[in-house]
N, C-alpha and C. Protein backbone atom coordinates (compact mmCIF):
# COMPACT_ATOMS: atom_id res chain seq x y z
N UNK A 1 -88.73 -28.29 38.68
CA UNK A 1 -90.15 -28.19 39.00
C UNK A 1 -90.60 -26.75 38.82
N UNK A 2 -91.25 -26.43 38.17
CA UNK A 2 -92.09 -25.31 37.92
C UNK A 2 -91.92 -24.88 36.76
N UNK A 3 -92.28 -23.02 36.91
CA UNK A 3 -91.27 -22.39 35.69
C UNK A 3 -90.88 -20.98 36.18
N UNK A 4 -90.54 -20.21 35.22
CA UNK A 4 -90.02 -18.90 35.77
C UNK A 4 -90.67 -18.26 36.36
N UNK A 5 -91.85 -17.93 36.31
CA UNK A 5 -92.62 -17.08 36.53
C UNK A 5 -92.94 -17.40 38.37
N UNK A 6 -92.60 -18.48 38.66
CA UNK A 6 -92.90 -19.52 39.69
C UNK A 6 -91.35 -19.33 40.65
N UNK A 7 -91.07 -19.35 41.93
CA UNK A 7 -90.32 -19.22 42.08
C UNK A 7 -89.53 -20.38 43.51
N UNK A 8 -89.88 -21.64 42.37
CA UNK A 8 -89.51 -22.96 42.78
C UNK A 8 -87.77 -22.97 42.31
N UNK A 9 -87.48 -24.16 42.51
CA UNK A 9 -86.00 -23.73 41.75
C UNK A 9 -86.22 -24.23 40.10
N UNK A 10 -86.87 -24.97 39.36
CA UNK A 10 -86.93 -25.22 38.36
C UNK A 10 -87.51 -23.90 37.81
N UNK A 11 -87.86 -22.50 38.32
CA UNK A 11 -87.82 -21.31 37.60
C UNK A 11 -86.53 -20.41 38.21
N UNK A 12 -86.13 -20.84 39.32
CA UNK A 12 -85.53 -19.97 39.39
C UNK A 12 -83.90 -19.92 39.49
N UNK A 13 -83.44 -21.59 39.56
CA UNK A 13 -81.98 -22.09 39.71
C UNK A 13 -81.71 -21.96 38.24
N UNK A 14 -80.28 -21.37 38.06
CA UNK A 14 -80.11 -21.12 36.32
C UNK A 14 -78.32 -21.25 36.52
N UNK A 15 -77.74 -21.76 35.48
CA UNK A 15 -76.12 -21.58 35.44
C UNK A 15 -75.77 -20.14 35.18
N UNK A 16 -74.89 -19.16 35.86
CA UNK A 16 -74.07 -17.97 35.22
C UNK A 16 -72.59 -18.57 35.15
N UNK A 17 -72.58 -17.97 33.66
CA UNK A 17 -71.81 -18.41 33.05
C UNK A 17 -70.73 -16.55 33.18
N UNK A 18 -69.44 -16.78 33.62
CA UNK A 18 -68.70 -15.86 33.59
C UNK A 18 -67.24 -15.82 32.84
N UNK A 19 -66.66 -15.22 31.75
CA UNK A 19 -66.15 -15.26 30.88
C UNK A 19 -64.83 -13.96 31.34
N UNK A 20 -64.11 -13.76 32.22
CA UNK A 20 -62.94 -12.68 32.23
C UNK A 20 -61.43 -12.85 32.48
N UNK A 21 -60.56 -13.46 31.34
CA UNK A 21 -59.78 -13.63 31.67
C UNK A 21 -58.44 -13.15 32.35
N UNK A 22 -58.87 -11.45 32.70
CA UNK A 22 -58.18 -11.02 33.59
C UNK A 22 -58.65 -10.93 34.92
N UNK A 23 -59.53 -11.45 34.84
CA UNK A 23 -60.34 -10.88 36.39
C UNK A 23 -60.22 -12.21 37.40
N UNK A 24 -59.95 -13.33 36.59
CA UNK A 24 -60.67 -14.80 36.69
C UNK A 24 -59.34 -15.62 36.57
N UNK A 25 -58.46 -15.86 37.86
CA UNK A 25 -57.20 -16.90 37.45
C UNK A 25 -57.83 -18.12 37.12
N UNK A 26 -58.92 -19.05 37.62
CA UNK A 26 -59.03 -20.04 37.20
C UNK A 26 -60.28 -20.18 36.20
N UNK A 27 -59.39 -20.78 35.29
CA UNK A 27 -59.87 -21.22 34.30
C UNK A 27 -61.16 -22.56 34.19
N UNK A 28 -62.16 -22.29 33.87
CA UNK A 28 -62.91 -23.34 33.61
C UNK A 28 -63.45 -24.26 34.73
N UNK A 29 -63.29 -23.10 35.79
CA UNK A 29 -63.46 -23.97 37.25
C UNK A 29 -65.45 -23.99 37.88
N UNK A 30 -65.87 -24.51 38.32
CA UNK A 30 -67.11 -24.46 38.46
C UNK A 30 -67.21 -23.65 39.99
N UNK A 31 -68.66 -22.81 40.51
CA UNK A 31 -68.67 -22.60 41.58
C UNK A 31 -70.27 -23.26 42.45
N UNK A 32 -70.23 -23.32 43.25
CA UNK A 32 -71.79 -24.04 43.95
C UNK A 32 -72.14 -23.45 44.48
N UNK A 33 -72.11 -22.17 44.70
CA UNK A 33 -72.46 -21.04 45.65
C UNK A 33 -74.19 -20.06 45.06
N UNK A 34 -74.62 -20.01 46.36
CA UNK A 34 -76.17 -19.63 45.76
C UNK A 34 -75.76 -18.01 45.33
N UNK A 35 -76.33 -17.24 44.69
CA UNK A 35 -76.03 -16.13 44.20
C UNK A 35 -77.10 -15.78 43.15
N UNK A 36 -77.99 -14.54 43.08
CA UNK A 36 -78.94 -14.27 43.00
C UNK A 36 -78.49 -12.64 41.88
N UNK A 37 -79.78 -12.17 40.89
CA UNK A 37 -79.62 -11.48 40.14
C UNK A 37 -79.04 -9.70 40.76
N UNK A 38 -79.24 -9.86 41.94
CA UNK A 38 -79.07 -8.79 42.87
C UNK A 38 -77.67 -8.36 42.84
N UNK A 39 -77.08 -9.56 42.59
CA UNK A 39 -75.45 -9.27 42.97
C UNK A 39 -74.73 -8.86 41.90
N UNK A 40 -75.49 -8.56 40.79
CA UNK A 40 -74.61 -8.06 39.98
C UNK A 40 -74.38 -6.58 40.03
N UNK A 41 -75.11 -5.63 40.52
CA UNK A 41 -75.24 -4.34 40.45
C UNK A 41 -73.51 -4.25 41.61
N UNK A 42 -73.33 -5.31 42.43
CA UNK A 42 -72.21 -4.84 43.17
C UNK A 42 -71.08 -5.32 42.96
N UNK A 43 -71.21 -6.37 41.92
CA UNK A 43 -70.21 -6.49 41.04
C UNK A 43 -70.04 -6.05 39.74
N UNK A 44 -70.59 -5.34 39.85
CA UNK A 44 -69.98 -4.10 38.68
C UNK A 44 -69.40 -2.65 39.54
N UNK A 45 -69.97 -2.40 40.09
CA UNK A 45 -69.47 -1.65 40.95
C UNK A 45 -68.15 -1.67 41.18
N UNK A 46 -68.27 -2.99 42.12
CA UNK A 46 -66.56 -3.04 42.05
C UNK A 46 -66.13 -3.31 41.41
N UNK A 47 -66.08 -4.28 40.33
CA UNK A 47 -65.16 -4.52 39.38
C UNK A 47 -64.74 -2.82 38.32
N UNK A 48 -65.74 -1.91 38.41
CA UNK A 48 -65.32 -0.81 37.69
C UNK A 48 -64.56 0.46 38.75
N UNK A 49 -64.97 0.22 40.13
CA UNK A 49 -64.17 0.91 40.88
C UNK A 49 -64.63 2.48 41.08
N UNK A 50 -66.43 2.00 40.57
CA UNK A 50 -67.41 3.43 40.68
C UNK A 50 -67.64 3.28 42.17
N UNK A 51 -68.87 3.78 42.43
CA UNK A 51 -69.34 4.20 43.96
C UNK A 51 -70.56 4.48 43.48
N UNK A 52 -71.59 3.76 44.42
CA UNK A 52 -72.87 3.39 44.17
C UNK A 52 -73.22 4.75 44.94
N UNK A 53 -74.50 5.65 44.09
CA UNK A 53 -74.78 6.89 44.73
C UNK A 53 -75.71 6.62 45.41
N UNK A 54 -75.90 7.69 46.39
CA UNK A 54 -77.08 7.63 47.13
C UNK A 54 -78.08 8.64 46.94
N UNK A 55 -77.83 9.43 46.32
CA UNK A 55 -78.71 10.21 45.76
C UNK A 55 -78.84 10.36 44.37
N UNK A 56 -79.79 10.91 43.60
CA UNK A 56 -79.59 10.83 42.04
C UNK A 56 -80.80 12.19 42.00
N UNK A 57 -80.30 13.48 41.44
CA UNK A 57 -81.20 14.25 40.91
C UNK A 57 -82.00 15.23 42.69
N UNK A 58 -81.50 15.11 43.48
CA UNK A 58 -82.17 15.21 44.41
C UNK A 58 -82.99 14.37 45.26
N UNK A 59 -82.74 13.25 45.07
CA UNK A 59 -83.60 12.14 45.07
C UNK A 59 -82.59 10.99 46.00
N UNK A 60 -83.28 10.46 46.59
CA UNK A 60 -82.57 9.21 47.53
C UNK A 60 -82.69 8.01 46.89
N UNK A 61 -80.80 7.10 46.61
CA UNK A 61 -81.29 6.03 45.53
C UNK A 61 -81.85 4.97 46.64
N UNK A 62 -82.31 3.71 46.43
CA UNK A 62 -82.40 2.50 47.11
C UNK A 62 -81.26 2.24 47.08
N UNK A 63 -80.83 1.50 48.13
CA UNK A 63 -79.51 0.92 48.50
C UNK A 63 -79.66 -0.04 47.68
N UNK A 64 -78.36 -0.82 47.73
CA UNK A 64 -77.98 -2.17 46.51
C UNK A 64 -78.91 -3.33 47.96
N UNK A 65 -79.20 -4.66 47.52
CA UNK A 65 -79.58 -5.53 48.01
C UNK A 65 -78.64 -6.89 47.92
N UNK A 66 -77.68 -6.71 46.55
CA UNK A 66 -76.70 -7.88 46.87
C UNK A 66 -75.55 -7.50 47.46
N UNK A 67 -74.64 -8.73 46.93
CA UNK A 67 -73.01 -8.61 47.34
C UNK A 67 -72.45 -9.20 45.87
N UNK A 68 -71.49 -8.81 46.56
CA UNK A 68 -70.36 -8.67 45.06
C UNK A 68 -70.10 -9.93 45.17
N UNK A 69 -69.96 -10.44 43.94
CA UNK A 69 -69.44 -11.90 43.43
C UNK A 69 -68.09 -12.03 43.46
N UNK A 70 -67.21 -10.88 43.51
CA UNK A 70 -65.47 -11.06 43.49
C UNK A 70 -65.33 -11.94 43.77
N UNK A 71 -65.47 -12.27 45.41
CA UNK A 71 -64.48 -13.71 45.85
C UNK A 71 -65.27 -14.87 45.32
N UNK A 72 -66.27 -15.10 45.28
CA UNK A 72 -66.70 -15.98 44.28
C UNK A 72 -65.75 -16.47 43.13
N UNK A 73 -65.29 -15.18 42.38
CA UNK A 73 -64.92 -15.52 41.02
C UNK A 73 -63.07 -15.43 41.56
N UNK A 74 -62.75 -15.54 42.88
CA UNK A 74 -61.15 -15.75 43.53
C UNK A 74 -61.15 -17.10 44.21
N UNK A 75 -62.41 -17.70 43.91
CA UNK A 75 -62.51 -18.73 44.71
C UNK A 75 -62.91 -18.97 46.24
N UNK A 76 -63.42 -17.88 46.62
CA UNK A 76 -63.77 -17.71 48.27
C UNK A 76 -65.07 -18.09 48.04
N UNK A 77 -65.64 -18.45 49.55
CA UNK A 77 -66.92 -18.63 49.68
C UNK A 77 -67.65 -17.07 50.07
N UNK A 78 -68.81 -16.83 49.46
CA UNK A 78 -69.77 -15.86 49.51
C UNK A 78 -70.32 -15.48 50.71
N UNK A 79 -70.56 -14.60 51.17
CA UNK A 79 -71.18 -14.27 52.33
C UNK A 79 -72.65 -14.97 52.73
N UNK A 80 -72.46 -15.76 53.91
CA UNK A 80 -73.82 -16.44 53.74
C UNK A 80 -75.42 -14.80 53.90
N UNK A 81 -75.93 -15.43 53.46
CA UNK A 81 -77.11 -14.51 53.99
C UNK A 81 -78.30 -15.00 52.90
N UNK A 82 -79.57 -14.19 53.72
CA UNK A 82 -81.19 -14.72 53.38
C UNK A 82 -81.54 -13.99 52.23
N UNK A 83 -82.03 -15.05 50.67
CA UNK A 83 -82.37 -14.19 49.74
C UNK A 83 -84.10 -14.26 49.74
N UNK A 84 -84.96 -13.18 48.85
CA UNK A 84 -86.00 -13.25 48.59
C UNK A 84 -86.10 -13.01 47.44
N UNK A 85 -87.59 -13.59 47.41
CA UNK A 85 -87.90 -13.22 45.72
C UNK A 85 -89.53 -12.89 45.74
N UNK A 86 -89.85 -12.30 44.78
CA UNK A 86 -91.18 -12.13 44.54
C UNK A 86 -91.31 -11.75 43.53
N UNK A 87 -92.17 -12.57 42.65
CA UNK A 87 -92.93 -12.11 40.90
C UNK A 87 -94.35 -12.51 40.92
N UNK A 88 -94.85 -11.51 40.38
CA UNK A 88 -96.77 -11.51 39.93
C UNK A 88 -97.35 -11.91 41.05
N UNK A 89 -97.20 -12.03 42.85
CA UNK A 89 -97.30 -12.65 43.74
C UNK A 89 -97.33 -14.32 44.34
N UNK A 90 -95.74 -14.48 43.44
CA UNK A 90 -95.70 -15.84 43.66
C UNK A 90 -94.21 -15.48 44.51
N UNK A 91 -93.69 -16.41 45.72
CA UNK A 91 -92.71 -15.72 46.95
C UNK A 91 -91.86 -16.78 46.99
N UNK A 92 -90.69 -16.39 47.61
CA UNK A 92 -89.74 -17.22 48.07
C UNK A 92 -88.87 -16.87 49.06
N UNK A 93 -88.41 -17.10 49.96
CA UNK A 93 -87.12 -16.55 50.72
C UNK A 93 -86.49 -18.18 51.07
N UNK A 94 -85.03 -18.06 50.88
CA UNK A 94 -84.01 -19.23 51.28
C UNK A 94 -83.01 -18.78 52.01
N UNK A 95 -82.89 -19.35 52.74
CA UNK A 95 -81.49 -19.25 54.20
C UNK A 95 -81.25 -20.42 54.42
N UNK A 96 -79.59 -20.21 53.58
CA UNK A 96 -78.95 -21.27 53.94
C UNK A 96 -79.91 -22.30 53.05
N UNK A 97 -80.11 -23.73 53.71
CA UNK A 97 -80.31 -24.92 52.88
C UNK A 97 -82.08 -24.62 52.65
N UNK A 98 -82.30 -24.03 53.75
CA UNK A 98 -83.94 -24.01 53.25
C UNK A 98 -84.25 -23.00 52.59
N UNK A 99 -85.68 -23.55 51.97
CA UNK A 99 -86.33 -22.70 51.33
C UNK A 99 -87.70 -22.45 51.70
N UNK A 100 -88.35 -21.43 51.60
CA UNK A 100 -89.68 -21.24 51.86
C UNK A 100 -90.21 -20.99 50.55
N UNK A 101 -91.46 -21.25 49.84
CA UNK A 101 -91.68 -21.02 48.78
C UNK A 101 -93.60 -21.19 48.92
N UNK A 102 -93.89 -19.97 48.23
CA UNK A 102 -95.18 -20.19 48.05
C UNK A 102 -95.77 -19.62 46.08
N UNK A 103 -97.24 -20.04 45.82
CA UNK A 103 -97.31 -19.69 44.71
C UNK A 103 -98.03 -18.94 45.19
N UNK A 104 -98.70 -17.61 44.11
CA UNK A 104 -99.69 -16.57 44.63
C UNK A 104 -100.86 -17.39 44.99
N UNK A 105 -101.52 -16.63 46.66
CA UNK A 105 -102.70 -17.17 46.91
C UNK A 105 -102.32 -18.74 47.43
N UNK A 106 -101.28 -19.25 47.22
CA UNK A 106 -101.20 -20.78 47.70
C UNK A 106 -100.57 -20.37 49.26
N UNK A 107 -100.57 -21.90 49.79
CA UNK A 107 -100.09 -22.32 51.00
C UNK A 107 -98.25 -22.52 50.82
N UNK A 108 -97.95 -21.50 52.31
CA UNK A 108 -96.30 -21.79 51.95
C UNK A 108 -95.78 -23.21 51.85
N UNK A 109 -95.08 -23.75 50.91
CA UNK A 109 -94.10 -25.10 51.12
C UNK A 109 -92.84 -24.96 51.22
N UNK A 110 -92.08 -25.56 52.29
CA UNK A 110 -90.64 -25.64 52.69
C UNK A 110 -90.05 -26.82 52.52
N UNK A 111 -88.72 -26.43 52.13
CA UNK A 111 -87.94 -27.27 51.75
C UNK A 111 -86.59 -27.49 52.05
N UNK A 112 -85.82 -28.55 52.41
CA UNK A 112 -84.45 -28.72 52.36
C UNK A 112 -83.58 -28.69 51.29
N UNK A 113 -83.32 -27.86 50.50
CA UNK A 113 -82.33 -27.69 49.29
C UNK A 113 -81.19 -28.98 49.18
N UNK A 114 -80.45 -28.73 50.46
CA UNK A 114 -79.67 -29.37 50.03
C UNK A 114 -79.82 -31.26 49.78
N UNK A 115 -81.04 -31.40 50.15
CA UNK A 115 -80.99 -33.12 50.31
C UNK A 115 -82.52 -33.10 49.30
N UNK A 116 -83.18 -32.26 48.92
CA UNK A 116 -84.35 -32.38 47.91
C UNK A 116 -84.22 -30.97 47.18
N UNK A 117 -83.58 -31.02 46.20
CA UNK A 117 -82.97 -29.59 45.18
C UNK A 117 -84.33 -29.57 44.58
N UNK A 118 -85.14 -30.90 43.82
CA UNK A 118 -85.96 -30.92 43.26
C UNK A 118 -87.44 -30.55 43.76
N UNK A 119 -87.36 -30.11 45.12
CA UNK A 119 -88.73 -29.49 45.90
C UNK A 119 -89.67 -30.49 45.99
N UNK A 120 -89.36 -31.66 45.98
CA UNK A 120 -90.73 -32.74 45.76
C UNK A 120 -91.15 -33.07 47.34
N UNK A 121 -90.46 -32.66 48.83
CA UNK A 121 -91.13 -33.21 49.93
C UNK A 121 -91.07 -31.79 50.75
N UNK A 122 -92.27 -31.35 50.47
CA UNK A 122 -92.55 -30.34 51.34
C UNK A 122 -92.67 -30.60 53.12
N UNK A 123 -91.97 -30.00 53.94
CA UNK A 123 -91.56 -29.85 55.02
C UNK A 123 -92.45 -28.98 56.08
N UNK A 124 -93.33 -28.32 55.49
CA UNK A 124 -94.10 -27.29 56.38
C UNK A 124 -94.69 -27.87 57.25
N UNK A 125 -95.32 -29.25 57.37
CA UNK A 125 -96.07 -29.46 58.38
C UNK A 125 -95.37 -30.17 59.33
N UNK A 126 -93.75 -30.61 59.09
CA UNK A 126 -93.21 -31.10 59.97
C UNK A 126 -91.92 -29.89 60.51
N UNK A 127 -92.20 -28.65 60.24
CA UNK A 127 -91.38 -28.02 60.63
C UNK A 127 -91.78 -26.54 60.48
N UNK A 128 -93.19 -26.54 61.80
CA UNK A 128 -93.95 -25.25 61.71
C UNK A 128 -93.17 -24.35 62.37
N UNK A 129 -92.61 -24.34 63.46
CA UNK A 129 -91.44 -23.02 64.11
C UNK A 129 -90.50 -22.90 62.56
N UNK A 130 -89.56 -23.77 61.60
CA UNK A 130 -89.23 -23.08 60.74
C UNK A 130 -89.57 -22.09 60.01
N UNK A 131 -90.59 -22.95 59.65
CA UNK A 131 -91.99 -21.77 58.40
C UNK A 131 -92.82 -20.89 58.90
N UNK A 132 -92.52 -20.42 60.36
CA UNK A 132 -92.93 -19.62 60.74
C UNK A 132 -92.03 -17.87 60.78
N UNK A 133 -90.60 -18.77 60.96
CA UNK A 133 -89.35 -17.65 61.39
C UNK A 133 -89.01 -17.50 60.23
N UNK A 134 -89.07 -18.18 58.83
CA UNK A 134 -88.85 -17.45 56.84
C UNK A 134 -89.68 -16.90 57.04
N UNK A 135 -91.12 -17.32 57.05
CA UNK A 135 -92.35 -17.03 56.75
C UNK A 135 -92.41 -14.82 57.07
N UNK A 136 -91.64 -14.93 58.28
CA UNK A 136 -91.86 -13.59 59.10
C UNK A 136 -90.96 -12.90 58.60
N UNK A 137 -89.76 -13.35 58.51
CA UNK A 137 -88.66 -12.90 57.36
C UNK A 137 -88.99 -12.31 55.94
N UNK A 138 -89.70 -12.74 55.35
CA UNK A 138 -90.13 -12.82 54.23
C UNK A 138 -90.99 -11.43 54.52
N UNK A 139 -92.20 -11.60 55.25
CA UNK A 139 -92.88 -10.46 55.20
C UNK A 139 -92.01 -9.25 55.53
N UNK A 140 -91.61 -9.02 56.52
CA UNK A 140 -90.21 -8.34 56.92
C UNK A 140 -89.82 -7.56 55.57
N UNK A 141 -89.15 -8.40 55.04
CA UNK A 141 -88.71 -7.94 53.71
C UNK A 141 -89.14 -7.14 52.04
N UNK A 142 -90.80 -8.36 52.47
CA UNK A 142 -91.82 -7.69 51.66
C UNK A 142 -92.50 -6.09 51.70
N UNK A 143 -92.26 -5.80 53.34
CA UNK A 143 -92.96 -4.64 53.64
C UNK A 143 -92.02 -3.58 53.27
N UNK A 144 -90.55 -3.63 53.74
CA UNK A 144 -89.28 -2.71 53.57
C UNK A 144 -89.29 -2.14 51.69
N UNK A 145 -89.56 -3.22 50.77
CA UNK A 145 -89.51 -3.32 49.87
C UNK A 145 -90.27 -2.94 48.82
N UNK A 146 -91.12 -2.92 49.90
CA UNK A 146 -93.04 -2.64 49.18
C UNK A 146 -93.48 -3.76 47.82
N UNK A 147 -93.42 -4.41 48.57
CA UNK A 147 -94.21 -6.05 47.32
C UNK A 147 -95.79 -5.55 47.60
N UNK A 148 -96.18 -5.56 46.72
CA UNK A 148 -97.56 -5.67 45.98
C UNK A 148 -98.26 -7.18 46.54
N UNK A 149 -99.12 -6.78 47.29
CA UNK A 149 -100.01 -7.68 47.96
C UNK A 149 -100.87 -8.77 46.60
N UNK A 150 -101.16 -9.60 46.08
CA UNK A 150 -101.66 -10.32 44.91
C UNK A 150 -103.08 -9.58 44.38
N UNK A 151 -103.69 -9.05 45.78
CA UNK A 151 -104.91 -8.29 45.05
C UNK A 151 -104.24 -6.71 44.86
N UNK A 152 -103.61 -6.35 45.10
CA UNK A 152 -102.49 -4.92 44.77
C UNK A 152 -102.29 -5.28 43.41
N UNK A 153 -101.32 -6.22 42.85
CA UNK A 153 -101.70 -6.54 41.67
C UNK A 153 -102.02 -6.86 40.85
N UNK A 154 -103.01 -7.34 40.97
CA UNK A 154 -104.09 -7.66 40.14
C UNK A 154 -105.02 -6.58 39.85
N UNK A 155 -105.13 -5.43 40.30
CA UNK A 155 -105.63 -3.84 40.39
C UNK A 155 -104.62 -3.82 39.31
N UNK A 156 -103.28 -3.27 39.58
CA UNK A 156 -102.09 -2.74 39.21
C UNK A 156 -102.39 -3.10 37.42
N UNK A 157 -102.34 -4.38 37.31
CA UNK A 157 -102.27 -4.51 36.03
C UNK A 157 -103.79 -4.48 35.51
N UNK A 158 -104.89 -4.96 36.10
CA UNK A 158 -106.27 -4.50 35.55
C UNK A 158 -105.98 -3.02 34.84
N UNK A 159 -105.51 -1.93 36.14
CA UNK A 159 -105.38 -0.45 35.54
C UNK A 159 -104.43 -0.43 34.16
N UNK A 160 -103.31 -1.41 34.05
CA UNK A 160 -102.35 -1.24 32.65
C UNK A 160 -103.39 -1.60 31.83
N UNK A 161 -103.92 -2.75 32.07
CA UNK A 161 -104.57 -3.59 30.94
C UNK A 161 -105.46 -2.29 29.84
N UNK A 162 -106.63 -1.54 30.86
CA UNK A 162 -106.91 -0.46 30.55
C UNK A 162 -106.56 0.70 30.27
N UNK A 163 -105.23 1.20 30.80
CA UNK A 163 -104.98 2.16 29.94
C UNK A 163 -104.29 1.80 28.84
N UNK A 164 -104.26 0.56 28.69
CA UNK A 164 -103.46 -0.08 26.81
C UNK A 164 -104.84 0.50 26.09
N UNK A 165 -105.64 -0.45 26.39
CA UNK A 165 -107.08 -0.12 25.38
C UNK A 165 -107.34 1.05 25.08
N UNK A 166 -107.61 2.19 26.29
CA UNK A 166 -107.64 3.75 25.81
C UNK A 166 -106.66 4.33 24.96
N UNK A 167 -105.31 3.62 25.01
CA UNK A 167 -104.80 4.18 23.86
C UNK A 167 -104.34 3.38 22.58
N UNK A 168 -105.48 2.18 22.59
CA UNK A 168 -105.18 1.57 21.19
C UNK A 168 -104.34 0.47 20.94
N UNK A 169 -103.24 -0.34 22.51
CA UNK A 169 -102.58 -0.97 22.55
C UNK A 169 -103.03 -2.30 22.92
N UNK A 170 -102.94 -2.80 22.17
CA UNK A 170 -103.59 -4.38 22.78
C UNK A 170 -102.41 -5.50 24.17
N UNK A 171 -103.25 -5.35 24.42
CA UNK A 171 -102.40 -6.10 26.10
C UNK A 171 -101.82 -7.48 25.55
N UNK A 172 -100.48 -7.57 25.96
CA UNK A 172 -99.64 -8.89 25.80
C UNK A 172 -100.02 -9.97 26.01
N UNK A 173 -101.22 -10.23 27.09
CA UNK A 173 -102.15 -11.78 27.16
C UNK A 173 -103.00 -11.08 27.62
N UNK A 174 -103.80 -12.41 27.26
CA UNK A 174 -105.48 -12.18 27.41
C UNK A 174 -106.09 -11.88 29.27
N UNK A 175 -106.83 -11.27 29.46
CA UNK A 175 -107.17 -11.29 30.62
C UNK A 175 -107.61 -12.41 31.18
C-alpha cells in the first residue's frame, strides 16, 4: 500500500539482500527482523573495526541512530527498539508490532503489523491511549532531530525552487 515517498509499508518494507561469505556462516538463510536504513552506518563501523567520531573539524558529529546488524547476520535477534521516519512531511514511528503512520497534513492511522502487514484496518479510533503514547514519541523524536514542520517545508523548497530559476536551473517537478 502506498509508495516510497509515503511511509506505509508498501513504501517503506523492502528485502536487504546481504552477500559476505566470511562474515555470514549461514548460507542462504532468511531473517524477519525489522531493521531500518540507519543501521548500516553501525554496521560498517563494526564490521571495519573504525570508531564513529564525535567530532569532525571542530565540530560535534550527530550520534549514529541505529544498531549494528552483526547478530542479525549470526543469527541473533536484534535489539528491540522504536523506529521513525519522516520524508517531505509524511511520518511514521513503529514499536514493536505497531505502527503509527500518517501522510503530510493527514490524520494519524495505526496499525497492527503483525496481523495486518498490509495497513488496510486502521486502529486509531479503537486504540486512542496507543496513538497517543507513538503519537508523543514521534514528536519527541521529531523535535531532537529537527523534522521540518510540512509548512517548514514547503518554504524550504519554495526557496530551492527559486534559487534554481535565478540561476538558470530548471526544478525537477513542476510546482
Amino acid at each position: 500500500r502506498r509508495y516510497k515517498r509515503e511511509n506505509h509499508e508498501g513504501g517503506v518494507s523492502a528485502p536487504f539482500i546481504v552477500h559476505w561469505p566470511k562474515g555470514i556462516a549461514a548460507k542462504g538463510a532468511l531473517r524477519h527482523q525489522v531493521a531500518h536504513l540507519i543501521d548500516l552506518m553501525p554496521t560498517f563501523v563494526e564490521v571495519s573495526g573504525a570508531e564513529y567520531p564525535q567530532t569532525f573539524k571542530g565540530h560535534g558529529v550527530q550520534p549514529m541512530e541505529g544498531q549494528s546488524l552483526m547478530p542479525s547476520f549470526a543469527s541473533a535477534d536484534l535489539k528491540s527498539r522504536t523506529l521513525f521516519w519522516e520524508h517531505e512531511g509524511n511520518r511514521a514511528v513503529r514499536d514493536g508490532n505497531w505502527k503509527l503512520v500518517g501522510n503530510r497534513g493527514g490524520p494519524w492511522e495505526l496499525y497492527q503489523i503483525a496481523e495486518d502487514r498490509t495497513e488496510l484496518v486502521n486502529l486509531a479510533g479503537k486504540q486512542p491511549v496507543r496513538l497517543e503514547g507513538l503519537k508523543s514519541k514521534w514528536e519527541t523524536w521529531a523535535k531532537r532531530v529537527r523534522v521540518l514542520t510540512p509548512a517548514q517545508f514547503e518554504a524550504a523548497r519554495r526557496a530551492h525552487r527559486k534559487e534554481l530559476k535565478k540561476k538558470g536551473a530548471a526544478p525537477s517537478s513542476p510546482e
